[in-house]
Protein backbone atom coordinates (compact mmCIF):
# COMPACT_ATOMS: atom_id res chain seq x y z
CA UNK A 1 -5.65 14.37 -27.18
CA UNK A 2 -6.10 10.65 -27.37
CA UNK A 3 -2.90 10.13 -25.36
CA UNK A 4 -4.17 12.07 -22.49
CA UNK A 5 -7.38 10.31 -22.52
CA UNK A 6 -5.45 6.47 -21.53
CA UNK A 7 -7.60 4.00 -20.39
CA UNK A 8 -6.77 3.72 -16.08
CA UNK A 9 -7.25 -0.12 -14.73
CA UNK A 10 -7.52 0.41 -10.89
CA UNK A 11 -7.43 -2.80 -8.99
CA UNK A 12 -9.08 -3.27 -5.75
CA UNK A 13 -8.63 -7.10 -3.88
CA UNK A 14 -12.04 -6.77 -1.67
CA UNK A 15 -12.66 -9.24 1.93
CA UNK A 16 -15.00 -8.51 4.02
CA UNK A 17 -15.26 -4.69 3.07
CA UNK A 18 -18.73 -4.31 3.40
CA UNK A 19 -19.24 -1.60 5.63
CA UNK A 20 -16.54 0.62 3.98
CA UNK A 21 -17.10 -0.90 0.28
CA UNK A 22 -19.65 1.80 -0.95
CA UNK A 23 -17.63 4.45 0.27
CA UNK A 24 -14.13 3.37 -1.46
CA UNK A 25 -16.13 2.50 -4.99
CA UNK A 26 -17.60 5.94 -4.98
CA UNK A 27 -14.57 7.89 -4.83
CA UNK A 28 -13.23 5.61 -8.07
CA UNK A 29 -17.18 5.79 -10.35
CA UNK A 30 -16.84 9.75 -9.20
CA UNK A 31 -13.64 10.66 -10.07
CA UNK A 32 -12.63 13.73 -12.46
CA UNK A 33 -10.97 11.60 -14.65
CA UNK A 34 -13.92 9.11 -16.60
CA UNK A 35 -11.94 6.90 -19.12
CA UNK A 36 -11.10 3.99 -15.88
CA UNK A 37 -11.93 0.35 -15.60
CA UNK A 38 -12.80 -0.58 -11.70
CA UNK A 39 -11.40 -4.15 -11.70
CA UNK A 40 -12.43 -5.61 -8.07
CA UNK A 41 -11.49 -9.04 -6.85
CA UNK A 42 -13.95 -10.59 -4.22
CA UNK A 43 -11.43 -12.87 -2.20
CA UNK A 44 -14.15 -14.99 -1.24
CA UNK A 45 -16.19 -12.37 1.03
CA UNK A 46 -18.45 -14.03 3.60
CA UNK A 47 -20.28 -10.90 4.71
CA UNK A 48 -22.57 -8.68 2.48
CA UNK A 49 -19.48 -7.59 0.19
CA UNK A 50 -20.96 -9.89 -2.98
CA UNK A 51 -24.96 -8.55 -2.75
CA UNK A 52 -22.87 -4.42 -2.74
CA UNK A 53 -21.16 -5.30 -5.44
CA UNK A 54 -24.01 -7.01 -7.75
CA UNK A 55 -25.42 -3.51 -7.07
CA UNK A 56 -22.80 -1.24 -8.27
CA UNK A 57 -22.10 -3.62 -11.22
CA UNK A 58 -25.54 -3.23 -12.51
CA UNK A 59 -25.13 0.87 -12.86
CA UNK A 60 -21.99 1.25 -13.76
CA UNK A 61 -20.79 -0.40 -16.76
CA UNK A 62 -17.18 -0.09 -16.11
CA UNK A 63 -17.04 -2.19 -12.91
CA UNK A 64 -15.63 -5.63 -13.49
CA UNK A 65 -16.15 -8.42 -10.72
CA UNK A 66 -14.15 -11.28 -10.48
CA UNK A 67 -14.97 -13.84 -7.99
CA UNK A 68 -12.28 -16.14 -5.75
CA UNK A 69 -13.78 -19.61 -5.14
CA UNK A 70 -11.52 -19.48 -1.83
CA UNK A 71 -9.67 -16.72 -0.07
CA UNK A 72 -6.20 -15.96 -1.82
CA UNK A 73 -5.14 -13.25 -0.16
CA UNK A 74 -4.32 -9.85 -0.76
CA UNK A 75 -1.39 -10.17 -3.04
CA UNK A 76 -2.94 -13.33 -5.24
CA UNK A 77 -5.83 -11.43 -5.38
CA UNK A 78 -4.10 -8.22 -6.79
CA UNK A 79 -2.26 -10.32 -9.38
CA UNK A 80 -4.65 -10.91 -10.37
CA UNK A 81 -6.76 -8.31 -10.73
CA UNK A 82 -3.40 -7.09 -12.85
CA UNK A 83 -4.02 -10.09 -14.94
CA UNK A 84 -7.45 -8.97 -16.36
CA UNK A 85 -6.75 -5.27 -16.84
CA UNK A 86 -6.66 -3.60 -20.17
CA UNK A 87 -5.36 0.17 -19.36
CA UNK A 88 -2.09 1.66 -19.49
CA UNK A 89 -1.72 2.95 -16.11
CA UNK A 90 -2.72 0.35 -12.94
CA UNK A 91 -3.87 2.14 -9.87
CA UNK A 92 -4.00 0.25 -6.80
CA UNK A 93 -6.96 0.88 -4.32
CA UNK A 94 -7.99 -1.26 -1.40
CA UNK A 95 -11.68 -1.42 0.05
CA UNK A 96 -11.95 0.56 3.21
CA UNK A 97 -9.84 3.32 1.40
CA UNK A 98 -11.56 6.75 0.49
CA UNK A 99 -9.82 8.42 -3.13
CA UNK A 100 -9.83 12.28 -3.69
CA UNK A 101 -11.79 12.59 -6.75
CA UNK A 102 -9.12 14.43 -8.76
CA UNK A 103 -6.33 11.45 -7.54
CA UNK A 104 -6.46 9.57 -10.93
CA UNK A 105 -6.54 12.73 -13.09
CA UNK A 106 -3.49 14.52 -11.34
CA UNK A 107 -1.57 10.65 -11.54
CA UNK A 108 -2.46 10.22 -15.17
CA UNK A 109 -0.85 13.97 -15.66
CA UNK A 110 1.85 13.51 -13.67
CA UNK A 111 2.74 9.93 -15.58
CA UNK A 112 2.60 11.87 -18.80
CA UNK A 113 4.25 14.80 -18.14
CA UNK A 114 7.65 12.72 -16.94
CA UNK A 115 8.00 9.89 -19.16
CA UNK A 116 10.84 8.22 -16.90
CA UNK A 117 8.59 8.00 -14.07
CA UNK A 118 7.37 4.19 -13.68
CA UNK A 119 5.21 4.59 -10.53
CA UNK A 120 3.62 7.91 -8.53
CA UNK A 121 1.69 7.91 -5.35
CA UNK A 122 0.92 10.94 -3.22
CA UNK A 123 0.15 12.26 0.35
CA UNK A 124 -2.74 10.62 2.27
CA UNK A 125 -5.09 12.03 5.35
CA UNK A 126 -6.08 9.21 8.07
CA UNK A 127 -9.66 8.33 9.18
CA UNK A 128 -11.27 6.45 11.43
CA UNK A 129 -14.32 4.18 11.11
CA UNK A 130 -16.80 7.10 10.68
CA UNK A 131 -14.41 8.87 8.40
CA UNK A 132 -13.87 11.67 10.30
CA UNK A 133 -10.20 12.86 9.29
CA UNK A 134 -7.59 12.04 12.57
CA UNK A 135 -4.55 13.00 11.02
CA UNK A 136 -2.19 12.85 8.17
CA UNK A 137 0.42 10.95 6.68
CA UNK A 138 3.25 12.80 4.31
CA UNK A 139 5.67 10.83 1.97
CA UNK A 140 8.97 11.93 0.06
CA UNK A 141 8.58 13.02 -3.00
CA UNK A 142 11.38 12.47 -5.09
CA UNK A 143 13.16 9.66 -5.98
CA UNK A 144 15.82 10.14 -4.58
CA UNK A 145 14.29 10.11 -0.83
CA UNK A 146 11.82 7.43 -1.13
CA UNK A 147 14.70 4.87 -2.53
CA UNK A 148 16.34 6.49 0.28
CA UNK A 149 13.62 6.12 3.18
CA UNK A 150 12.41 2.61 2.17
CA UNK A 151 14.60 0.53 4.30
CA UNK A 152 13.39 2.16 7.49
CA UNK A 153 10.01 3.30 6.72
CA UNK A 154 7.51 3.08 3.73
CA UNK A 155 7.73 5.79 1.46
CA UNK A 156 4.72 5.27 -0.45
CA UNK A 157 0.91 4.05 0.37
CA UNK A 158 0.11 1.27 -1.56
CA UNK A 159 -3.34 2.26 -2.14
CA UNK A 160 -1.82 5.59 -3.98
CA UNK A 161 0.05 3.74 -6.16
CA UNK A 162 -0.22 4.22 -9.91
CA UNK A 163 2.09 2.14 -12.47
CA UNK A 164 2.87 2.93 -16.16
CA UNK A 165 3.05 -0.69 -16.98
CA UNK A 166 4.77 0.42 -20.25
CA UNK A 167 7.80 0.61 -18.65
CA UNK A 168 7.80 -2.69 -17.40
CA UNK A 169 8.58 -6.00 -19.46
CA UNK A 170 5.91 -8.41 -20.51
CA UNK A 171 6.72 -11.22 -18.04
CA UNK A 172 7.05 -8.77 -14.98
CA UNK A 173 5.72 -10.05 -11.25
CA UNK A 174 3.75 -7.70 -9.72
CA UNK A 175 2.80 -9.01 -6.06
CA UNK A 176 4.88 -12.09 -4.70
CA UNK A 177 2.35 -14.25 -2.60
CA UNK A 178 5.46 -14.30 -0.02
CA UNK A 179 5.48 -10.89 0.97
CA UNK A 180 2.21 -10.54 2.77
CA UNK A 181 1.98 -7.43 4.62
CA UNK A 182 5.17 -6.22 2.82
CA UNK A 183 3.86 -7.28 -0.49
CA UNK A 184 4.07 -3.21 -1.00
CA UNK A 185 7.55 -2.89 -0.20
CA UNK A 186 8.99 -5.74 -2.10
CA UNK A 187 7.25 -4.52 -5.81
CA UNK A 188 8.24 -0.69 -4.93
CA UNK A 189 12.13 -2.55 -4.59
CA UNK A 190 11.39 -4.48 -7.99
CA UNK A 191 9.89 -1.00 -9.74
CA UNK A 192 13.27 1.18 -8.78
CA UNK A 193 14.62 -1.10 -11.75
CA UNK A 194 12.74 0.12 -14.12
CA UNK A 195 12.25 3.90 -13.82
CA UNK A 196 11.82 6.39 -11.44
CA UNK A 197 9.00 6.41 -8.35
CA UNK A 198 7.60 9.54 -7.03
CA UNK A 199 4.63 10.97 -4.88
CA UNK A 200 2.61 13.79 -5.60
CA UNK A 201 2.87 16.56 -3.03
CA UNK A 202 -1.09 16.89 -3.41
CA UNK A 203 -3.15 14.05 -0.49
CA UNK A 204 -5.00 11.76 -3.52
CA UNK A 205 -6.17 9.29 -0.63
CA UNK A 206 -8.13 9.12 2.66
CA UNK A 207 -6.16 6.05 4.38
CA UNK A 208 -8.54 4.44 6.75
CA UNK A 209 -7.58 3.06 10.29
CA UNK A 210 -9.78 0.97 11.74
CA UNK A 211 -9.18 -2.95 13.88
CA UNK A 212 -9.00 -4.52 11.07
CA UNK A 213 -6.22 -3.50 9.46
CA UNK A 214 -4.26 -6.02 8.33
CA UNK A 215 -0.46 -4.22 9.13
CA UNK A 216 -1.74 -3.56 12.64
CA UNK A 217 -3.33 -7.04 13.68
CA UNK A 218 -0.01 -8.21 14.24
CA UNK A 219 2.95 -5.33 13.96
CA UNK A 220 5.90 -7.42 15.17
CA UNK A 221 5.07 -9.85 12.64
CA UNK A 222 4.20 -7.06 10.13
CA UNK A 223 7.47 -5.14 10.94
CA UNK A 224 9.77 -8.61 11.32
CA UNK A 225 8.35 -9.68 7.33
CA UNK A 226 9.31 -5.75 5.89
CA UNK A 227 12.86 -6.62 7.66
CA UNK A 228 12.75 -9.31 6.08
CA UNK A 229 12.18 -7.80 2.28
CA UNK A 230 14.52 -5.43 3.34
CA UNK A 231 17.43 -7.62 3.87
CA UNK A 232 16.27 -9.84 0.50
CA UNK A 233 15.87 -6.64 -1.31
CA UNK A 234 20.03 -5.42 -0.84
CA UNK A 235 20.74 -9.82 -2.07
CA UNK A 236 18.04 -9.99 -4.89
CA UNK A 237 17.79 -6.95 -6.29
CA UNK A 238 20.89 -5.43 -5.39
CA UNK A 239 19.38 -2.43 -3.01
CA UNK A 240 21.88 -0.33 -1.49
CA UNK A 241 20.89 1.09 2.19
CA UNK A 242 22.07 4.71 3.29
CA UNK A 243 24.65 4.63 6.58
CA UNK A 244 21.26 6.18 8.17
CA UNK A 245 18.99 3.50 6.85
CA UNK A 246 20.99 0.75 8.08
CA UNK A 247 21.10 2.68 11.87
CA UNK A 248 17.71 3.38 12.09
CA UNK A 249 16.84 -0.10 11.21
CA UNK A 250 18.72 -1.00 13.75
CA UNK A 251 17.41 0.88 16.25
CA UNK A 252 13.67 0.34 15.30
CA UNK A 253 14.82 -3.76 15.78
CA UNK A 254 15.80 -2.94 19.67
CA UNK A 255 12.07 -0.94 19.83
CA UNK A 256 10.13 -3.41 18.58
CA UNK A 257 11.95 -6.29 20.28
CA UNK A 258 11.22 -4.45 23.19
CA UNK A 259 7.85 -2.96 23.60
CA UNK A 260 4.64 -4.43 24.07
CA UNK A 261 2.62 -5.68 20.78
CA UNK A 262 0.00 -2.65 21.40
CA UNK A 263 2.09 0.26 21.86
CA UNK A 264 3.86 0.03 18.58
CA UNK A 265 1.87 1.65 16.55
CA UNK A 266 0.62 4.33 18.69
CA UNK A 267 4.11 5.05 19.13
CA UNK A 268 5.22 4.71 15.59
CA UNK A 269 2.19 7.19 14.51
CA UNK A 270 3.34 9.78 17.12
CA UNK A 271 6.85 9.70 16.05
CA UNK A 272 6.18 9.55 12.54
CA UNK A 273 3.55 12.79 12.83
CA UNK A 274 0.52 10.75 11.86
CA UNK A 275 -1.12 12.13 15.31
CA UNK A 276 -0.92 12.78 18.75
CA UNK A 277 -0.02 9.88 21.01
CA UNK A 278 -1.60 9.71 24.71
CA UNK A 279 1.07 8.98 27.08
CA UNK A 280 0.24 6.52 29.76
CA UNK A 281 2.07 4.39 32.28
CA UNK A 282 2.76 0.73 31.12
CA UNK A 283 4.61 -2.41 32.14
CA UNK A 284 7.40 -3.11 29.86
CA UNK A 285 9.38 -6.06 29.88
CA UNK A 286 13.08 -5.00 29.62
CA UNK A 287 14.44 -8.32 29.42
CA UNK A 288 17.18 -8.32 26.12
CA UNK A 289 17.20 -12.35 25.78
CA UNK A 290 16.50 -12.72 22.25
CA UNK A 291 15.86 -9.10 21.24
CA UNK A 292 18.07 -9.68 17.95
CA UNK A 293 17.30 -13.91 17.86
CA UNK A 294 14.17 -13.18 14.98
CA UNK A 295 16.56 -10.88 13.04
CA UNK A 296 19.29 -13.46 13.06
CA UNK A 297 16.62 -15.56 11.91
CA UNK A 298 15.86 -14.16 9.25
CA UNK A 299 19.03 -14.29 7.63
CA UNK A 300 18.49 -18.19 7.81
CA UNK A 301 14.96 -18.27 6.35
């Protein structure tokens, strides 16, 4: 019985979170499954993130606080977060996030019950600000498709993720300060080495959109760096796209190029069944001078 009873190290970088912090700590202290550290990384919050989480730390001995004299970022911050956790599995969580209370129980299972498996995640249902539920987001589950599906699309929510660092050698990078925005993708690419990654078919998350997002501040950049770790991915770590991966790529770099900054993700959420999509009348610019240039540039970089 010890073995099922592992000690879980979930990792939440925190900036600014303070109006969704108490929410997304909550679901972690309440959770089904008790024997968890709560690691959280204040990346030098300036709003009232620091006085919520002197709070929480005072009830609830397994909160740990670590404090960043300036911001890091989300990927320095995670590191290290990684750095100071003692437990066999490491779950990921981010602040404005909202956990099913059975998510680390069913993980933990799952991680036990298929020894090969390095990494699981699991389905997730979207909310807004007020957390009112505004539609859903479904992943692969098997290996097999989510190797197959990363190089157009990400196949697994990085605040779902759960990691049997076991698997992984001593002197392994988790988060590569490069990546940000596809810090996700490129440790998924670095985990296929070393086992098998999976999702749950169960939701284990309630992924929060709100304005601050940081994927959607800016999804031409977002989307040009996750092209980017694509194309590093099939020279570093010898990734091998599917003939469909490679096409749809392709055709997602002529839409993006394309479309205006705010219509990408609407767009991308309708077509990827995350939710309706209003359709109104806008002003596109169809001009094709340098709809491939940033690609071609990133070859070069």
């Amino acid at each position: 019985m010890k073995d099922r009873n592992q000690l879980v190290s979930v990792v939440m970088p925190v900036y600014n979170a303070g109006g969704f912090l108490c929410a997304s700590i909550e679901s972690i202290l309440n959770q089904t499954y008790k024997n968890l550290e709560l690691i959280i990384i204040n990346d030098a919050s300036t709003d009232r993130t620091s006085k919520i989480l002197n709070l929480y730390k005072k009830v609830d001995r397994r909160i740990k606080i670590f404090t960043n004299k300036v911001q890091l970022g989300v990927s320095k911050s995670a590191s290290l977060g990684i750095s100071k956790a003692e437990g066999k599995f490491i779950a990921r969580m981010d602040a404005d996030d909202v956990a099913y209370l059975t998510r680390i129980e069913k993980q933990v299972r799952f991680l036990q019950n298929n020894r090969k498996v390095v990494a699981v995640g699991g389905q997730c249902d979207l909310i807004g600000k007020n957390g009112i539920k505004s539609g859903e987001k479904r992943f692969p589950i098997s290996d097999r498709d989510i190797k197959g599906m990363i190089f157009s699309s990400v196949p697994l929510q990085q605040p779902t993720l759960m990691v049997n660092r076991t698997l992984l050698p001593k002197n392994f990078v988790w988060y590569d300060e490069n990546y940000s925005s596809a810090e996700e993708l490129e440790l998924l690419f670095k985990l296929f080495k070393f086992g098998k990654v999976r999702n749950l078919p169960d939701k284990v998350l309630k992924y929060r959109i709100h304005d601050k997002n940081t994927s959607l501040k800016n999804p031409k950049k977002t989307f040009y760096l996750t092209l980017k770790t694509r194309l590093i991915a099939i020279l570093k770590y010898g990734y091998i796209p599917t003939f469909k991966g490679v096409l749809v790529t392709f055709a997602q770099v002529v839409f993006v190029s394309l479309m205006p900054n705010g219509w990408i993700y609407p767009i991308y959420s309708y077509l990827r069944g995350m939710r309706r999509f209003n359709w109104r009348s806008v002003k596109i610019n169809w001009n094709v001078n340098g709809t491939f240039k940033k690609a071609f540039q990133l070859a070069k970089a």
